[in-house]
Protein backbone atom coordinates (compact mmCIF):
# COMPACT_ATOMS: atom_id res chain seq x y z
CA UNK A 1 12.37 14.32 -22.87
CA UNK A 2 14.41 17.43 -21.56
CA UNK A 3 14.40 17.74 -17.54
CA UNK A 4 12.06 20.92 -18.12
CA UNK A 5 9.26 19.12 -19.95
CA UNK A 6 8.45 16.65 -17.17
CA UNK A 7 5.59 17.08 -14.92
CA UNK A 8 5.66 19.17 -11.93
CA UNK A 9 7.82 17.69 -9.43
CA UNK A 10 6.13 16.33 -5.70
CA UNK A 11 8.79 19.42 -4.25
CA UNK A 12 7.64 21.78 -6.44
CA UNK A 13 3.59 20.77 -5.45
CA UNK A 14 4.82 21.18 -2.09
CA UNK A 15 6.34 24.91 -2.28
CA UNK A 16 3.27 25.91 -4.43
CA UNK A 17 0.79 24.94 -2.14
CA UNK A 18 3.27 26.44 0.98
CA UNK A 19 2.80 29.62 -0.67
CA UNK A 20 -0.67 29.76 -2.03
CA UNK A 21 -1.07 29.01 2.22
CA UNK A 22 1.40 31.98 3.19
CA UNK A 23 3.96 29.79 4.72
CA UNK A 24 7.34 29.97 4.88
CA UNK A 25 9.38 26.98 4.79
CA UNK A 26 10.00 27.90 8.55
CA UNK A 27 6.00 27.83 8.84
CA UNK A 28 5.47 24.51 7.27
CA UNK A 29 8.15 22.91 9.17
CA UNK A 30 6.90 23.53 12.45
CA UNK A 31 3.28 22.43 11.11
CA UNK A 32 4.68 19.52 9.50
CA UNK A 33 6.82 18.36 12.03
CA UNK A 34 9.19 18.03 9.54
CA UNK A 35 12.99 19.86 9.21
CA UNK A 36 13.10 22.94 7.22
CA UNK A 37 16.43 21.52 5.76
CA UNK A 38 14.83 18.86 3.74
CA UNK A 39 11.62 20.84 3.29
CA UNK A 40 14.30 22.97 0.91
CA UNK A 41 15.73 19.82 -0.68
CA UNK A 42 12.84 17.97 -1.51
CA UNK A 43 11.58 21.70 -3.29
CA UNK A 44 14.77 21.85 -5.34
CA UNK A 45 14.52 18.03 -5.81
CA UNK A 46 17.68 17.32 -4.09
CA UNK A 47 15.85 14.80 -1.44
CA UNK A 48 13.37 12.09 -2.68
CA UNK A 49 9.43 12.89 -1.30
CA UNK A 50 9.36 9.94 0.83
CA UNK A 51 6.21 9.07 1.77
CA UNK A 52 6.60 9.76 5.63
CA UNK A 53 7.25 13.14 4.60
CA UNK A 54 4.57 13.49 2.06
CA UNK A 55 2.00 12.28 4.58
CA UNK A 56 3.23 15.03 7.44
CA UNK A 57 3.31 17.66 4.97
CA UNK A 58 -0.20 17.08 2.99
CA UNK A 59 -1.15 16.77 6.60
CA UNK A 60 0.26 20.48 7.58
CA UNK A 61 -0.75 21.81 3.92
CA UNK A 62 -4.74 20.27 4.64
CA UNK A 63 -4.29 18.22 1.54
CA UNK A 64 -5.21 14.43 0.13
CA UNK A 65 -1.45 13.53 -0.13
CA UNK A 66 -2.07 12.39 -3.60
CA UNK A 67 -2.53 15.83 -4.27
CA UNK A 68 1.27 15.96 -3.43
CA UNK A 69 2.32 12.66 -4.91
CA UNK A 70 0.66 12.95 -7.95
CA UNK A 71 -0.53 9.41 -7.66
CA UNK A 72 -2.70 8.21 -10.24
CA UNK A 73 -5.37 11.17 -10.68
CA UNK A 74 -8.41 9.34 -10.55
CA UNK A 75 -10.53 10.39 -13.70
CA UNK A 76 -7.72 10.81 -16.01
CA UNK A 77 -8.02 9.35 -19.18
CA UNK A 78 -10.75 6.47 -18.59
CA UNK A 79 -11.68 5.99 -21.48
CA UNK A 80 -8.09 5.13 -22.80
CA UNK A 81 -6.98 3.62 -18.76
CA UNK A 82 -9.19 0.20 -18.82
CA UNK A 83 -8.22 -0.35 -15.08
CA UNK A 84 -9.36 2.77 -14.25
CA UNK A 85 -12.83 2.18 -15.94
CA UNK A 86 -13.81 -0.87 -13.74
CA UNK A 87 -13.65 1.25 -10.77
CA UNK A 88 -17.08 2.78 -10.86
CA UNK A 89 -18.70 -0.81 -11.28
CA UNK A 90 -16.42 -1.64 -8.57
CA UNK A 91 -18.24 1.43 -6.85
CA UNK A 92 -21.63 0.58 -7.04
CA UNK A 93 -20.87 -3.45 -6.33
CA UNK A 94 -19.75 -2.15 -2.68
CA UNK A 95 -22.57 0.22 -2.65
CA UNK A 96 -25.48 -2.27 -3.11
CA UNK A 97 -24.14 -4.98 -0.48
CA UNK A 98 -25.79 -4.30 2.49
CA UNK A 99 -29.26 -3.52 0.88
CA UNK A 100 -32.13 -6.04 -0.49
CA UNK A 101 -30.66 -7.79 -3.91
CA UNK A 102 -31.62 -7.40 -7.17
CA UNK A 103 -34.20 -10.33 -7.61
CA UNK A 104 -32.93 -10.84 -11.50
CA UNK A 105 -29.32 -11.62 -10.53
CA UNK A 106 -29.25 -15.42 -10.47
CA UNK A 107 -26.17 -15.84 -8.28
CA UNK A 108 -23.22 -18.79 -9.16
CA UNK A 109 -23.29 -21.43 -6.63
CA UNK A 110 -21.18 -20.29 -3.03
CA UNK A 111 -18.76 -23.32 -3.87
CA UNK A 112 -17.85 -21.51 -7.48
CA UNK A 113 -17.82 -18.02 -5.58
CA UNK A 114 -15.27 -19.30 -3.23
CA UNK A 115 -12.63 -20.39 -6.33
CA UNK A 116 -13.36 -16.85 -7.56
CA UNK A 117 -12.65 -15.34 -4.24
CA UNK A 118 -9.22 -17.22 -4.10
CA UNK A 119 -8.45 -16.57 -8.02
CA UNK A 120 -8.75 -12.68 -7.28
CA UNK A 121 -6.60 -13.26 -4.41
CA UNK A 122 -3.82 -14.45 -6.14
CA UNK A 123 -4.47 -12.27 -8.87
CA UNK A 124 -3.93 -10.01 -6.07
CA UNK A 125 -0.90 -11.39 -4.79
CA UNK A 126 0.57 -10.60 -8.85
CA UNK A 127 -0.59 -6.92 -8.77
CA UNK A 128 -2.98 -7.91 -11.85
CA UNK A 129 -5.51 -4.52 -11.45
CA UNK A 130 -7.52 -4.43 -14.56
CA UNK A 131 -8.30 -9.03 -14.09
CA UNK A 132 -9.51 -7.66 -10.21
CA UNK A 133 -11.37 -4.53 -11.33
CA UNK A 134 -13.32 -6.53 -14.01
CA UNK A 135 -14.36 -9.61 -12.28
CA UNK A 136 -14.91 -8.35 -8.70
CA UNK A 137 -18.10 -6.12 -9.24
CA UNK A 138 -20.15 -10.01 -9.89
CA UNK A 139 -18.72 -11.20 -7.42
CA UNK A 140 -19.63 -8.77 -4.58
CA UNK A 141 -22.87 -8.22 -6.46
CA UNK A 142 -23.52 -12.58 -6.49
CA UNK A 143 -22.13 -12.66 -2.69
CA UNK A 144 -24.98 -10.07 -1.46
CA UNK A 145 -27.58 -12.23 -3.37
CA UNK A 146 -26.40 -15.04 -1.03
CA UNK A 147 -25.80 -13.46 1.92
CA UNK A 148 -28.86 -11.57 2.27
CA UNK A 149 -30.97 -14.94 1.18
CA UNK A 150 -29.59 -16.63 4.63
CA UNK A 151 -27.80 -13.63 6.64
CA UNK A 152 -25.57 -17.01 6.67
CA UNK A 153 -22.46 -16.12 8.88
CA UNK A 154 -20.25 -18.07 6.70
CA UNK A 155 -21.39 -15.90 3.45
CA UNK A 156 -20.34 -12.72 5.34
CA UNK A 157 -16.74 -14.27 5.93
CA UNK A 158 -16.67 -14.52 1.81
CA UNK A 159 -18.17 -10.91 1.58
CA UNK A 160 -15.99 -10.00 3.67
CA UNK A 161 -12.85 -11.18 2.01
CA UNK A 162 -13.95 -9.45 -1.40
CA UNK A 163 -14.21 -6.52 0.31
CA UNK A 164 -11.36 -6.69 1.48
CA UNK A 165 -9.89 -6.90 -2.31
CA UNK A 166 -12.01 -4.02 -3.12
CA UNK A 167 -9.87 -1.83 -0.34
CA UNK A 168 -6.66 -3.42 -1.70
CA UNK A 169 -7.45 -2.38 -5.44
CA UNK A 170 -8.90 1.11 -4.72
CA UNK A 171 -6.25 1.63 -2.20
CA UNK A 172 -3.13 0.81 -5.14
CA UNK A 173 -4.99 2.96 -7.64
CA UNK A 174 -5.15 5.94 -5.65
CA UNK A 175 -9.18 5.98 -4.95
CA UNK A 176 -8.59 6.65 -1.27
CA UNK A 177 -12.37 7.50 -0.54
CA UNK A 178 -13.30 4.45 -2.15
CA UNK A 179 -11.08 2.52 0.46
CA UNK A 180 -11.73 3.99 3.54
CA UNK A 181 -15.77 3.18 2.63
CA UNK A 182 -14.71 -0.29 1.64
CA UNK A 183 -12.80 -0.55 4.65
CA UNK A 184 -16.02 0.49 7.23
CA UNK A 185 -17.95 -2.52 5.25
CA UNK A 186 -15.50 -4.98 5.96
CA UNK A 187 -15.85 -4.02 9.25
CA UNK A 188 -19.53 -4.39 9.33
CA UNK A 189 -19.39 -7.52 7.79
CA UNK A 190 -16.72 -9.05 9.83
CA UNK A 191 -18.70 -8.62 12.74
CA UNK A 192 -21.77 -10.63 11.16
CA UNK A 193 -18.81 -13.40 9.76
CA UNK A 194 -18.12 -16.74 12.10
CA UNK A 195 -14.91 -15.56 11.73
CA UNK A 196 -13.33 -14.10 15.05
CA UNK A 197 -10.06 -12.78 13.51
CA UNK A 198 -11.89 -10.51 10.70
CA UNK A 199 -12.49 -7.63 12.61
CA UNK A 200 -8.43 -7.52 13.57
CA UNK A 201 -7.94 -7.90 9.89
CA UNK A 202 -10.32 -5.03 9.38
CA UNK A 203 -8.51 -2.51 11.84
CA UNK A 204 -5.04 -3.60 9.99
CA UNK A 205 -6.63 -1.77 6.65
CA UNK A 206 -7.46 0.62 8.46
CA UNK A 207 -4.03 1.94 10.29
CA UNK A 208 -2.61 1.24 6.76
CA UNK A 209 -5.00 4.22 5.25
CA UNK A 210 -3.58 6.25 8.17
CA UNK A 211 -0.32 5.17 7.79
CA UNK A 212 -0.97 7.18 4.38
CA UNK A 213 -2.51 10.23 6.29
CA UNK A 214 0.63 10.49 8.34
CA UNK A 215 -1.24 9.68 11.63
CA UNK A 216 1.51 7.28 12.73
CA UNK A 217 -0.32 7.78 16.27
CA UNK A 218 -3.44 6.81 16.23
CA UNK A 219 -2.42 4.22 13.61
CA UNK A 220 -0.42 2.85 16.36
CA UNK A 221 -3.03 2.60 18.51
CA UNK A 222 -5.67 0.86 16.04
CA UNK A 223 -2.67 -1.93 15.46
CA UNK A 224 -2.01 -2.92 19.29
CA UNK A 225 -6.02 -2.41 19.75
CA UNK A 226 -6.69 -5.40 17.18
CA UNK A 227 -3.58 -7.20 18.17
CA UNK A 228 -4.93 -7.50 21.64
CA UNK A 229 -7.46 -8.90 20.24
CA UNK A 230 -6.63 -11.73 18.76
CA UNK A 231 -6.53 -15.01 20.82
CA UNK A 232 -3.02 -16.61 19.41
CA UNK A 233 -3.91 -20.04 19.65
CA UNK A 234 -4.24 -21.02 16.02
CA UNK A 235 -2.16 -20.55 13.02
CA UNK A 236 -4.71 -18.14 11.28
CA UNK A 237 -4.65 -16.43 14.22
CA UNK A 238 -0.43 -15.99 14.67
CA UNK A 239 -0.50 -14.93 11.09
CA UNK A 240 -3.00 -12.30 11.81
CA UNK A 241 -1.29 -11.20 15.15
CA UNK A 242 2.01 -11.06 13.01
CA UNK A 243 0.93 -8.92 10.21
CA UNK A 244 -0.03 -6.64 13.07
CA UNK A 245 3.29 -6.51 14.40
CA UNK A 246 4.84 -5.82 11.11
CA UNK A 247 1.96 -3.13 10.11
CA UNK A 248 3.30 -1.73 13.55
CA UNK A 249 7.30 -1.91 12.95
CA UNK A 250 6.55 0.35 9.11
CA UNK A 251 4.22 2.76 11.12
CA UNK A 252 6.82 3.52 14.17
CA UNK A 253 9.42 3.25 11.10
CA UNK A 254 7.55 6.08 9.69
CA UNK A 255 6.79 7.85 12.61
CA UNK A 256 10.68 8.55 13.45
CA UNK A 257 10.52 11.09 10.91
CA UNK A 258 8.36 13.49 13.01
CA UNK A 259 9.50 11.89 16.18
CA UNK A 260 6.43 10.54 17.01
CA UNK A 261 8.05 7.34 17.72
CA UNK A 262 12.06 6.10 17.78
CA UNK A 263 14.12 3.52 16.12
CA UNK A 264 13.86 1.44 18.86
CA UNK A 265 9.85 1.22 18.89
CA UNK A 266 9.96 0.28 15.01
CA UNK A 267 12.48 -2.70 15.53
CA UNK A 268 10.85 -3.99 18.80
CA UNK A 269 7.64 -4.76 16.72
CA UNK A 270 9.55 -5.89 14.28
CA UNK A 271 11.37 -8.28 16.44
CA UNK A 272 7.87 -9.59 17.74
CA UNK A 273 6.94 -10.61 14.42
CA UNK A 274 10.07 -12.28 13.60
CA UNK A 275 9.10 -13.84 16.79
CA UNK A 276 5.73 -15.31 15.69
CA UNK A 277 6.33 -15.95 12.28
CA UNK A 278 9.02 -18.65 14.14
CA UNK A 279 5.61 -19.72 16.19
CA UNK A 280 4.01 -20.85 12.53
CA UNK A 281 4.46 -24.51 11.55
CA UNK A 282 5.97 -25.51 8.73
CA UNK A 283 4.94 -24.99 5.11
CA UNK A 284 1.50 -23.26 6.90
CA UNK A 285 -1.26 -22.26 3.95
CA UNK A 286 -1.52 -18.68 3.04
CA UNK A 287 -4.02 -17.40 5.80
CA UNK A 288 -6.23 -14.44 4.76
CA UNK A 289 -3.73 -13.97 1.63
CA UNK A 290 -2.01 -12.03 4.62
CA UNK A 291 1.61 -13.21 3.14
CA UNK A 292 3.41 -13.71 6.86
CA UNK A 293 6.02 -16.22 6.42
CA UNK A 294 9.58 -16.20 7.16
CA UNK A 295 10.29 -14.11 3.56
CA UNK A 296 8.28 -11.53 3.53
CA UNK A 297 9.20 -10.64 7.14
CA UNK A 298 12.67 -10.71 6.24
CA UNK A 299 11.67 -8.20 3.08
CA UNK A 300 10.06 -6.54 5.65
CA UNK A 301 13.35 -5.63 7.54
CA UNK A 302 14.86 -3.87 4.67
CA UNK A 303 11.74 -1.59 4.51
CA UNK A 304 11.72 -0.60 8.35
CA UNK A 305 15.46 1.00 7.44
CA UNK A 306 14.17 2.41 4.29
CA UNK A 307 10.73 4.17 5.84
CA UNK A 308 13.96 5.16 9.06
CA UNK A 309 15.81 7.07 6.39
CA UNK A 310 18.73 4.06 7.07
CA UNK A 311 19.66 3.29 3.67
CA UNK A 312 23.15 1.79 5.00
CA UNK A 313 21.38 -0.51 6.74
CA UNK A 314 18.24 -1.28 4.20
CA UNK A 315 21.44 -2.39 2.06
CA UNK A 316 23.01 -3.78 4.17
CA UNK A 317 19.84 -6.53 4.85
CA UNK A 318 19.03 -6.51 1.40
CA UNK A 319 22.41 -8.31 0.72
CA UNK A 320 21.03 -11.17 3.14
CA UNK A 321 17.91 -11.60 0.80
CA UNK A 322 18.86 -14.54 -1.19
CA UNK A 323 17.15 -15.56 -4.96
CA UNK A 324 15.05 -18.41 -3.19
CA UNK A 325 13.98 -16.12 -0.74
CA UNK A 326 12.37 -13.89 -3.52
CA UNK A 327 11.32 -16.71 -5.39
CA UNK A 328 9.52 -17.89 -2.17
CA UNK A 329 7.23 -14.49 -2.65
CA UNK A 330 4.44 -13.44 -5.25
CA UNK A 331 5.12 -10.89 -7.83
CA UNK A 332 3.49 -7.90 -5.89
CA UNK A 333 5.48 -7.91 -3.22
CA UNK A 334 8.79 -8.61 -4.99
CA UNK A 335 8.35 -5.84 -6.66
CA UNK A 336 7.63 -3.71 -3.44
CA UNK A 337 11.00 -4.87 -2.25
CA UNK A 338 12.83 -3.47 -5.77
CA UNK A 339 10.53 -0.44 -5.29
CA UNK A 340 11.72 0.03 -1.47
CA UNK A 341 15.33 -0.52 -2.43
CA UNK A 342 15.08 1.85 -5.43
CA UNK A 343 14.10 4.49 -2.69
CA UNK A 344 16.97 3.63 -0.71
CA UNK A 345 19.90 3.38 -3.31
CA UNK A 346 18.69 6.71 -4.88
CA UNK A 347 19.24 8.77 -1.64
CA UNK A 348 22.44 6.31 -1.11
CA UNK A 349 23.86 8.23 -4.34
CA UNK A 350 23.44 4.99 -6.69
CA UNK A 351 21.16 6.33 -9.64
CA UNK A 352 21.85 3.23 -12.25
CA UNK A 353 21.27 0.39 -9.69
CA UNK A 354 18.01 2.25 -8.28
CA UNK A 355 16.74 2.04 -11.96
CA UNK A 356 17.76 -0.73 -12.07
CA UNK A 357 15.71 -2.19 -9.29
CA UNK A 358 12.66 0.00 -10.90
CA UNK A 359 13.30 -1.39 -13.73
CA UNK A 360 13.06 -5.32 -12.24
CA UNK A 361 9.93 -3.97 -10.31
CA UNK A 362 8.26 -3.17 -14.00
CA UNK A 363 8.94 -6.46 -15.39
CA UNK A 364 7.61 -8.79 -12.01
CA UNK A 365 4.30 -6.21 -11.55
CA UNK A 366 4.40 -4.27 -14.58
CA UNK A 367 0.33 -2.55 -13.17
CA UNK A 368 1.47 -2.22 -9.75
CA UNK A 369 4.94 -0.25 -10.31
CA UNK A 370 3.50 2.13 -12.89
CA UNK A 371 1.06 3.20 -10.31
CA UNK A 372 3.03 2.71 -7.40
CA UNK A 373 3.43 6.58 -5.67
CA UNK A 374 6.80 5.76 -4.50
CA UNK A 375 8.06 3.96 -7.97
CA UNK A 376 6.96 6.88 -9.24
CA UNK A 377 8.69 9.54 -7.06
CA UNK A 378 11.85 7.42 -7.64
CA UNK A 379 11.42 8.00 -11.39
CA UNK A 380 10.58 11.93 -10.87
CA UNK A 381 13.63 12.22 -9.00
CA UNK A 382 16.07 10.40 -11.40
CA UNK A 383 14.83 12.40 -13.87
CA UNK A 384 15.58 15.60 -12.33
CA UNK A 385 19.28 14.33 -11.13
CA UNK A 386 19.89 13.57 -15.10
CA UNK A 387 21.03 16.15 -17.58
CA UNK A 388 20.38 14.37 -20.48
CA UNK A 389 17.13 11.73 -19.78
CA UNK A 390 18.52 8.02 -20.54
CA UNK A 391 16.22 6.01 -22.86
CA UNK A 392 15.63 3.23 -20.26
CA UNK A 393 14.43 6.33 -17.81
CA UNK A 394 12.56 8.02 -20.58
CA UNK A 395 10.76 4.69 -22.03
CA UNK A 396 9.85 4.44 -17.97
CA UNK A 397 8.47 7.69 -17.40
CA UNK A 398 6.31 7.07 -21.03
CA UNK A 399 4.95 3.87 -19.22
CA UNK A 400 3.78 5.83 -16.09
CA UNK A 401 2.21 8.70 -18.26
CA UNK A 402 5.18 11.18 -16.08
CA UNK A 403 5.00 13.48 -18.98
């Protein structure tokens, strides 16, 4: 696979839609927000598209930033992509909640619908798309059947939650419509749940989508809105408050790239959620599949430096991350972590230990990495810093359909 036969670069996206605007680099970089210096190196693809800076410049350009990313082009090969297929039922599932049921569907009891609702979540947790995309659309479509029997509060907490995997699946494949609609039912029916900490939980989907959209701002403000929110007087409720603070720390991380924010914003908030996740009590459950514990805020360090550009010191705190630590956390966001320290050691000059790290991200969450927009940057990029394409790079770019 010679350097020239690989598809078109996120750089060279970026200087073709510059010019088909009639900007200079100049003129995108005081749009963008965004240096003209590494505007020039990501379009000779000698700087990795980050996605801080894909989300100011698709933002500047008036673009989706997968148009920039490339990430996963919904529509593209369904009929061989079998994840990709479920989405449609997935689709219409969402669509038909919050109207009158179908009065053929003969719903599973709530108790069974519950044990599904936790299966998907750890199926969730393990970045397994294509066992989520298939089984969801019954599940929504058996939870609407029961919730609009009753309008019982409790049955909106469950709908709620499998929304809530619908916005998680749509959002890793790429279907970013999909998620922000998926993301305004939650809301809806969080407010009709018993639960008081769901519509928090729905506001931290939401400042992730513009965490995407480059609006570290107003993302910002959603956060500390729903963290105000929340009454802290229960574990469930510190868990929530903490994933807040972390969703905060990566959005100021972000943000320091346009100077929206500083350093020292992203590692306050980071700070308070080291803070409450020391609050928690021992060996707490999983609330809300939310993930805070004392591991994945650790993990969590090493990506504020990465999204700050500090690869020094994203190294620097991944050599703290022990083997039981890791262990300690499911396969999806494991393989993050590789994916996040891939990102760092490429810019840090280290091209065989950054595949190296993509390649351990394959083999925990083989679905999630090979549709992962920053895996797959990583992989663009080594592949334009290599004369001759290695075979571990090549067989990696097959995988991902970078062709």
């Amino acid at each position: 696979m010679p350097v020239q036969d690989i598809e078109e670069t996120a750089g060279q996206r970026v200087a073709r839609l510059r010019k088909l605007r009639g900007l200079t680099q100049h003129g995108l970089a005081a749009r963008s927000h965004v240096s003209r210096s590494l505007i020039a190196k990501v379009e000779r693809g000698h700087s990795l598209a980050t996605p801080a800076f894909i989300a100011a410049v698709s933002a500047a350009l008036a673009v989706d930033p997968a148009e920039i990313s490339g990430h996963t082009c919904p529509g593209r090969g369904l009929a061989q992509d079998r994840i990709h297929a479920t989405i449609p039922q997935v689709r219409r599932a969402l669509d038909s909640v919050d109207v009158p049921s179908d009065p053929d569907v003969r719903p599973r009891p709530m108790s069974v619908l519950v044990q599904e609702i936790e299966s998907l979540r750890l199926a969730s947790k393990n970045a397994e798309h294509l066992q989520i995309g298939t089984r969801l659309p019954a599940l929504l479509t058996e939870l609407a059947v029961h919730a609009h029997s009753g309008d019982d509060p409790r049955t909106w907490r469950h709908v709620n939650a499998a929304q809530a995997l619908a916005v998680s699946l749509s959002r890793r494949l790429g279907y970013t419509d999909l998620a922000m609609s998926a993301i305004k039912d939650a809301a809806a029916s969080a407010a009709r749940s018993d639960d008081p900490n769901l519509p928090a939980l729905a506001q931290l989907s939401r400042a992730l989508m513009m965490m995407m959209y480059g609006s570290w701002v107003v993302g910002l403000h959603i956060v500390r809105a729903a963290a105000s929110s929340v009454d802290q007087d229960t574990p469930r409720a510190l868990a929530v408050h903490g994933a807040l603070q972390l969703r905060s720390a990566v959005l100021s991380a972000r943000g320091t790239s346009t100077g929206s924010t500083t350093p020292g914003d992203a590692w306050e908030y980071f700070g308070r959620a080291e803070e409450t996740v020391r609050r928690l009590p021992g060996h707490t459950r999983d609330w809300y599949a939310l993930q805070f514990n004392p591991a994945n805020v650790q993990i969590h360090g090493c990506a504020v430096a990465v999204e700050m550009g500090d690869h020094d010191e994203a190294l620097r705190r991944d050599a703290l991350v022990t083997e039981s630590v890791l262990a300690s956390l499911p396969a999806a966001r494991r393989a993050h972590h590789d994916i996040d320290m891939a990102r760092a050691l490429v810019e840090a000059g280290k091209r065989e230990k950054a595949l190296a790290r993509l390649a351990a991200a394959e083999r925990i969450a083989p679905q999630m990495t090979r549709y992962h927009p920053s895996a797959r940057a990583v992989t663009a990029h080594l592949i334009d810093l290599h004369r001759s394409v290695p075979e571990p790079l090549r067989g990696l770019a097959r995988r991902m359909q970078i062709s």
